[in-house]
N, C-alpha and C. Protein backbone atom coordinates (compact mmCIF):
# COMPACT_ATOMS: atom_id res chain seq x y z
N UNK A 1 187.51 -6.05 -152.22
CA UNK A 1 187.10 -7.46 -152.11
C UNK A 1 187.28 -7.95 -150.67
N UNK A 2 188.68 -7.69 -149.88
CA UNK A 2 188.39 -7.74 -148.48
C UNK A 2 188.04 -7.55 -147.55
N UNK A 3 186.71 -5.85 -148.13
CA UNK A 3 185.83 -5.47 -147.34
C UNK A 3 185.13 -6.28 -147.85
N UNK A 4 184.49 -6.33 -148.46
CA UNK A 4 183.04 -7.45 -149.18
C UNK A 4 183.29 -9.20 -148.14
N UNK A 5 184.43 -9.08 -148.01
CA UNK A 5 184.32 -10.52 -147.56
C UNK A 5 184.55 -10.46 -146.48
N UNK A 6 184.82 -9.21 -145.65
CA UNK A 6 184.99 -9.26 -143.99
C UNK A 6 183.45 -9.06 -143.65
N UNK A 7 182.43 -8.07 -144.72
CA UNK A 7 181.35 -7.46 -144.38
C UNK A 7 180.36 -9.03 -143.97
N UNK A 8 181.25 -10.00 -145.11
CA UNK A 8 179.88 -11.30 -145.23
C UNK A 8 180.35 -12.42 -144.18
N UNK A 9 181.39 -12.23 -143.80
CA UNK A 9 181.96 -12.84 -142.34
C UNK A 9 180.97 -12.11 -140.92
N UNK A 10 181.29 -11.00 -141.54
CA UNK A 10 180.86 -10.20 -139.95
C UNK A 10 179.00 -10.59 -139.79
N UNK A 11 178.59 -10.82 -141.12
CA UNK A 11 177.15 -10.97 -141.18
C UNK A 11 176.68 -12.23 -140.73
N UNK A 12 177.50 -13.06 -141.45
CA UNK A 12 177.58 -14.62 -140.77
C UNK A 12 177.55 -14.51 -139.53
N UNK A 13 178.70 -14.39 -138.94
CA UNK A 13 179.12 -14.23 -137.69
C UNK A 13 177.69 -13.43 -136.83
N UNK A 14 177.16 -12.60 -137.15
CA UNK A 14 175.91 -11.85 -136.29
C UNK A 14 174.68 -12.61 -136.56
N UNK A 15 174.90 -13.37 -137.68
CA UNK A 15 173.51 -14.72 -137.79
C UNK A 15 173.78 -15.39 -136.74
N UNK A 16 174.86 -16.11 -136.96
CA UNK A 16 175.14 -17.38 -135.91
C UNK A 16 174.72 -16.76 -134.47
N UNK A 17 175.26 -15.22 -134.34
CA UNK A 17 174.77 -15.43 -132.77
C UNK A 17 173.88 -15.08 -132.71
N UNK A 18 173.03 -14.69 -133.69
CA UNK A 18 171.49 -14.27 -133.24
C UNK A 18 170.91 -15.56 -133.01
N UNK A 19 171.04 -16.40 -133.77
CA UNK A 19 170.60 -18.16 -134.13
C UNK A 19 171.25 -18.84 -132.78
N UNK A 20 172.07 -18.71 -132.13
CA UNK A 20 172.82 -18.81 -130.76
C UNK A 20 171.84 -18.51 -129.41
N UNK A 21 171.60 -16.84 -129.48
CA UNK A 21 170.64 -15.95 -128.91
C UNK A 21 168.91 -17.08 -128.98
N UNK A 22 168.45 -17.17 -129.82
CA UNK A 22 167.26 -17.06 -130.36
C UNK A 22 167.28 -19.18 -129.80
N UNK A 23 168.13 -20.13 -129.80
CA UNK A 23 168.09 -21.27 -129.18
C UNK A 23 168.12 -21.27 -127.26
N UNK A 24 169.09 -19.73 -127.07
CA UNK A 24 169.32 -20.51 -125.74
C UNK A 24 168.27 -19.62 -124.76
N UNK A 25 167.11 -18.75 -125.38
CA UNK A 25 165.94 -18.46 -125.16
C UNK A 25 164.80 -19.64 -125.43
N UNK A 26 164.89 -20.94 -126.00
CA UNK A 26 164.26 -21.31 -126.43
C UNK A 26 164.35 -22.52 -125.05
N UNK A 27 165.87 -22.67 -124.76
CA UNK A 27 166.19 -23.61 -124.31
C UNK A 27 165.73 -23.12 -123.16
N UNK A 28 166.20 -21.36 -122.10
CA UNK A 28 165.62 -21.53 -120.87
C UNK A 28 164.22 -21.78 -120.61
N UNK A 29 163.59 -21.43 -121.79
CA UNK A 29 161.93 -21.65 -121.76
C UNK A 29 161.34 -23.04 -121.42
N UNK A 30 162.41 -24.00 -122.00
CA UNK A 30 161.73 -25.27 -122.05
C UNK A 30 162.47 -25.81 -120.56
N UNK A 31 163.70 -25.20 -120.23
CA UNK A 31 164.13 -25.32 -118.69
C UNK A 31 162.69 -24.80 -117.46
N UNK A 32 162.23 -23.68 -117.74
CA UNK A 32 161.29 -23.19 -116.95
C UNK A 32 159.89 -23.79 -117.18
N UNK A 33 159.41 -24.55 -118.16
CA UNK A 33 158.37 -25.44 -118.24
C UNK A 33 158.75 -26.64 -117.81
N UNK A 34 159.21 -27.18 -117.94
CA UNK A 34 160.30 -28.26 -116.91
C UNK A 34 160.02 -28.01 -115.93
N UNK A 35 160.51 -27.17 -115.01
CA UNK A 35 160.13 -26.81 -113.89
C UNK A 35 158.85 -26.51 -113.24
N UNK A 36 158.07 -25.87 -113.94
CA UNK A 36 156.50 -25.93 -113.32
C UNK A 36 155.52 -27.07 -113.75
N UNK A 37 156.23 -27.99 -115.16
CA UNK A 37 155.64 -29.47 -114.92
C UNK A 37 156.00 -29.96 -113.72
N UNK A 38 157.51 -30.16 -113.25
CA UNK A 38 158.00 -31.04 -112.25
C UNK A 38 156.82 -30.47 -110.35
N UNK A 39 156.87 -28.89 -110.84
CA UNK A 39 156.19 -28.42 -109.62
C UNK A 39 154.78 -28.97 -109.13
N UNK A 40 154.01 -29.08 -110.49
CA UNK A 40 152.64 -29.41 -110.67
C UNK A 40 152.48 -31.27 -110.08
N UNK A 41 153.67 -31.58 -110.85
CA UNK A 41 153.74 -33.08 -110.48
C UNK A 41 153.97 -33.56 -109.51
N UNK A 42 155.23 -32.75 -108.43
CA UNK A 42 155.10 -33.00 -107.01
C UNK A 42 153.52 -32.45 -106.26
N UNK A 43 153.15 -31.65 -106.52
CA UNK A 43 151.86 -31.16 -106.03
C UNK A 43 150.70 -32.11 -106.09
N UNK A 44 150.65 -32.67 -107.16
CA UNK A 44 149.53 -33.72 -107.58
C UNK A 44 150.02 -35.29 -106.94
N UNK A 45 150.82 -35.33 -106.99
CA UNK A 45 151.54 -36.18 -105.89
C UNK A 45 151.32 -36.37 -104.48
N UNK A 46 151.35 -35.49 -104.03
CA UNK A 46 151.43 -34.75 -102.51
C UNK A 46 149.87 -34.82 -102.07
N UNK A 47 148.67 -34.19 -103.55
CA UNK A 47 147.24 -34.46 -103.48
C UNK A 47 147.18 -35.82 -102.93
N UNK A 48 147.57 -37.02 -103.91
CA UNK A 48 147.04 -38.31 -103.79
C UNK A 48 147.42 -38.95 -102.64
N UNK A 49 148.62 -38.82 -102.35
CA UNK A 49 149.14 -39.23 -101.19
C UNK A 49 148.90 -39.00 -99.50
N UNK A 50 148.79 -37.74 -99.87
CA UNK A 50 148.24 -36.67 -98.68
C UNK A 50 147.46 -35.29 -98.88
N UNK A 51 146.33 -35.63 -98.92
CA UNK A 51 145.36 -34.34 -99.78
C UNK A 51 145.60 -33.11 -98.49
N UNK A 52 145.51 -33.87 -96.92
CA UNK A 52 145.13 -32.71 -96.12
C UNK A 52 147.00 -31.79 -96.19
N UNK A 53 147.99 -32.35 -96.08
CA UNK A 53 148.91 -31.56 -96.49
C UNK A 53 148.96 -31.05 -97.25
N UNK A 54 148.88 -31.34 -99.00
CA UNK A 54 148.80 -31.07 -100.36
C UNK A 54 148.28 -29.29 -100.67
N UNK A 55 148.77 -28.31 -100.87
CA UNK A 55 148.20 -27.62 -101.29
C UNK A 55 147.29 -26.23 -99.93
N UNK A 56 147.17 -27.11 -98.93
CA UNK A 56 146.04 -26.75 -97.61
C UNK A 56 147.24 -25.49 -97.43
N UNK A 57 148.53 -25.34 -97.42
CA UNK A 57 149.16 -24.48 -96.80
C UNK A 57 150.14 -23.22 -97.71
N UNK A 58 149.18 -23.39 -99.19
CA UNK A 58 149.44 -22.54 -100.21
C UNK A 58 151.44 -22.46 -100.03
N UNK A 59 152.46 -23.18 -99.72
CA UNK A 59 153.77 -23.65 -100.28
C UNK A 59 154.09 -24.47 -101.09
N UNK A 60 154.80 -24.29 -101.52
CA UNK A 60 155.22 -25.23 -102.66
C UNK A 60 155.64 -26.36 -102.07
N UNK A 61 155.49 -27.48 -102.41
CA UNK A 61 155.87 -29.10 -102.16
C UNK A 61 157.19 -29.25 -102.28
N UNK A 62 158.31 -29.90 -101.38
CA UNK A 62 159.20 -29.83 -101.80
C UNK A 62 159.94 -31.40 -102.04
N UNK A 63 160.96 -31.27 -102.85
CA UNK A 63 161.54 -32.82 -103.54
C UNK A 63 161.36 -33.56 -102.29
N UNK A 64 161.92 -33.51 -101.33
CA UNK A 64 162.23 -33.93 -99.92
C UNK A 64 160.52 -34.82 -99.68
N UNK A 65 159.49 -34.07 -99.52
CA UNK A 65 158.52 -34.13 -99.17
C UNK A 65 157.56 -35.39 -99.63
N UNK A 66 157.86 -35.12 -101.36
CA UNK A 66 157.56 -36.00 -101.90
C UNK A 66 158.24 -37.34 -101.88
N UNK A 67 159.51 -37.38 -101.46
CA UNK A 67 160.18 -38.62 -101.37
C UNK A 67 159.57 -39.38 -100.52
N UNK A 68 159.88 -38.85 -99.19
CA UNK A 68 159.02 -39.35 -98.11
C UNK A 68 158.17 -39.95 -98.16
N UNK A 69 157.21 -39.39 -98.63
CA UNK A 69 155.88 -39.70 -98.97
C UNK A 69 155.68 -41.01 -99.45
N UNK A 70 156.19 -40.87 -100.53
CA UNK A 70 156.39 -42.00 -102.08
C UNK A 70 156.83 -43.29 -100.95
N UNK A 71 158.30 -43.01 -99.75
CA UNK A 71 159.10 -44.22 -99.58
C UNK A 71 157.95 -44.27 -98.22
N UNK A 72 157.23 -43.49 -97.81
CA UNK A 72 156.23 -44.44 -96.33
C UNK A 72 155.18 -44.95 -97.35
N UNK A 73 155.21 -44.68 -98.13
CA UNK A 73 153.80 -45.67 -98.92
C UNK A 73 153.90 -46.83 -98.96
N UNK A 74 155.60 -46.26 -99.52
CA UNK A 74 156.28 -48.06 -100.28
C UNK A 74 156.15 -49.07 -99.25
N UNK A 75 156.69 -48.89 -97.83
CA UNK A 75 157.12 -49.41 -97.36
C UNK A 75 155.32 -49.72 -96.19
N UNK A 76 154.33 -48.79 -96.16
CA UNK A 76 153.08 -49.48 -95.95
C UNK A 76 152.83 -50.55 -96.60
N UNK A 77 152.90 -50.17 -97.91
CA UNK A 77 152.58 -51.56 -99.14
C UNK A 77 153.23 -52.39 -98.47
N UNK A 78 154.60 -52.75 -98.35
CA UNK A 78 155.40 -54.06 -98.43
C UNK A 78 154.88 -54.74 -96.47
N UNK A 79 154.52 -53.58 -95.73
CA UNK A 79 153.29 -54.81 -94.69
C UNK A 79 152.93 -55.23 -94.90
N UNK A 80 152.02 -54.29 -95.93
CA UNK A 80 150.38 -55.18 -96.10
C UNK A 80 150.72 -56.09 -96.54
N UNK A 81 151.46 -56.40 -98.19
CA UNK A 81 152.05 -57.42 -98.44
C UNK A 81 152.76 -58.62 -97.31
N UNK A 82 153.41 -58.16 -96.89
CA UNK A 82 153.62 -59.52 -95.41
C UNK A 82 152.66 -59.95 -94.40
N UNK A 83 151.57 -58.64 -94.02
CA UNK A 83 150.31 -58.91 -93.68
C UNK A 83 149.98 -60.27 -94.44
N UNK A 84 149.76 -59.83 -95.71
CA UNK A 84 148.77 -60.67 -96.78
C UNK A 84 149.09 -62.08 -96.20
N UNK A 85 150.42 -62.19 -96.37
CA UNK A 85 151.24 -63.77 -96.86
C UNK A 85 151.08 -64.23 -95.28
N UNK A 86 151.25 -63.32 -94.36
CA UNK A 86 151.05 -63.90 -93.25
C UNK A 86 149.67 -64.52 -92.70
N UNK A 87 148.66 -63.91 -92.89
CA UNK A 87 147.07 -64.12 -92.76
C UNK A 87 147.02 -65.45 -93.85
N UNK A 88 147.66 -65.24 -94.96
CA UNK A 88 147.13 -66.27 -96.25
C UNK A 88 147.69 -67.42 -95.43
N UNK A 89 148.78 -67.27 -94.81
CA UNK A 89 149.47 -69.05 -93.66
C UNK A 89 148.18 -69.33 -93.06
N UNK A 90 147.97 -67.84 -92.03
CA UNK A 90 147.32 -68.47 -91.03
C UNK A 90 145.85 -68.97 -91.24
N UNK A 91 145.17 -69.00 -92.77
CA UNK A 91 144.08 -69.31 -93.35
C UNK A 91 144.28 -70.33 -93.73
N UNK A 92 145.21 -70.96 -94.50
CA UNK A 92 145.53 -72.49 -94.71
C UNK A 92 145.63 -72.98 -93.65
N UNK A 93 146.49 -72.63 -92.49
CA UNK A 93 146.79 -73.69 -91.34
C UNK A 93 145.42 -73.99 -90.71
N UNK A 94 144.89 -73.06 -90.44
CA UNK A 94 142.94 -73.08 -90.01
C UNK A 94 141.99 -74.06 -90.77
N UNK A 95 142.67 -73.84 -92.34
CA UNK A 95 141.24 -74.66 -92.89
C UNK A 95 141.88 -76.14 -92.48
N UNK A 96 143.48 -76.13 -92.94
CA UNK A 96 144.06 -77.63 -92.72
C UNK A 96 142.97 -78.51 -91.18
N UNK A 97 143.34 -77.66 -90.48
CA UNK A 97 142.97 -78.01 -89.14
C UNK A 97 141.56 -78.34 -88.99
N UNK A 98 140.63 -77.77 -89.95
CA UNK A 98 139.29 -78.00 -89.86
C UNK A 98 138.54 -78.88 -90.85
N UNK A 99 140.13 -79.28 -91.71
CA UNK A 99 139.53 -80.50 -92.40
C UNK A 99 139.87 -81.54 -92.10
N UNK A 100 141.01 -81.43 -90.51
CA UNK A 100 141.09 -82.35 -89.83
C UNK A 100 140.05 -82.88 -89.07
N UNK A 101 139.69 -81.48 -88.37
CA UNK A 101 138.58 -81.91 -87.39
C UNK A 101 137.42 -82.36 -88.35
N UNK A 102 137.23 -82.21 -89.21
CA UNK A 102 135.90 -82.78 -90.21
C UNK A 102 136.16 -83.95 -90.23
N UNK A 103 137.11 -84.60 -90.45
CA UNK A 103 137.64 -85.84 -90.62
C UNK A 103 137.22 -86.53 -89.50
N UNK A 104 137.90 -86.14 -88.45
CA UNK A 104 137.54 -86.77 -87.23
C UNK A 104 136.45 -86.96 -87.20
N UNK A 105 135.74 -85.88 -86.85
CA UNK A 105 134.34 -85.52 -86.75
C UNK A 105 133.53 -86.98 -87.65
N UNK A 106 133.82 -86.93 -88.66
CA UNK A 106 133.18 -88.14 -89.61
C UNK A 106 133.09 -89.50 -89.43
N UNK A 107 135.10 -89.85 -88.83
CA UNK A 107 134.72 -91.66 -88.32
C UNK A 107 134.42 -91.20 -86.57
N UNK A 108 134.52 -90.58 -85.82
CA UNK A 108 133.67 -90.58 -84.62
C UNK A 108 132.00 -90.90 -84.92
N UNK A 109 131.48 -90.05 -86.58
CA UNK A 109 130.19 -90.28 -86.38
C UNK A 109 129.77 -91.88 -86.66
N UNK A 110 130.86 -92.56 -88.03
CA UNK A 110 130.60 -93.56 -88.40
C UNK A 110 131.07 -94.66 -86.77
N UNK A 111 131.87 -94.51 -86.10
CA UNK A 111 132.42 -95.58 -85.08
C UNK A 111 131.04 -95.65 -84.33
N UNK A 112 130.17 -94.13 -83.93
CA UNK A 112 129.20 -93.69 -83.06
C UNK A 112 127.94 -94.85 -83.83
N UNK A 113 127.65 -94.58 -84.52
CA UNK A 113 127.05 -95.55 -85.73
C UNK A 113 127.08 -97.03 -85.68
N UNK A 114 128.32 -97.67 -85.66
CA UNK A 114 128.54 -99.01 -85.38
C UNK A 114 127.92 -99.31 -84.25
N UNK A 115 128.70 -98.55 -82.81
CA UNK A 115 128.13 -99.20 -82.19
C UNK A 115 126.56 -99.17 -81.85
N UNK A 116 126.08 -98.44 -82.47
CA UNK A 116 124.49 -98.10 -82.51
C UNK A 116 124.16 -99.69 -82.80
């Protein structure tokens, strides 16, 4: 009986690690697709951002590369953005000014008028 029950221990025991075996094959797999998503994704990245670097020099893209990239974009954007707000002033202050001079422009014509 305490062979019978060492035999169904020992069997257990060689499930579990086959079932052990058979997950942490499963797991590097989904580690290594992980990885050539993440590769593909810096690459396609690297396309949009910078096509003539991207790919032109058959290396792999690296984390570094893409950061860069990503933070001179960011930080183009946030000009343009101050561009924007800055031009959008200097378009109000212009029209202000030219609905001054319209103004003017108007009782000069009516004063011009009177004394007609």
């Amino acid at each position: 009986q305490a062979e019978e029950e060492l035999k169904a221990a020992w069997s257990q025991q060689a499930e579990q690690l086959q079932e052990m075996g058979r997950r942490e094959r499963l797991l590097q797999s989904d580690v290594q697709q992980a990885g050539e998503q993440l590769e593909s994704f810096k690459t396609r990245v690297m396309q949009v951002c910078c096509p003539s670097a991207a790919g032109s020099t058959g290396k792999a893209v690296t984390e570094q590369q893409v950061i860069e990239k990503v933070r001179q974009i960011s930080d183009e954007n946030q000009q343009s953005h101050e561009r924007e707000k800055s031009l959008q002033k200097e378009l109000s202050s212009r029209l202000a000014k030219e609905r001054e001079v319209s103004a003017n422009m108007e009782v000069f014509k009516n004063s011009l008028q009177k004394l007609q």
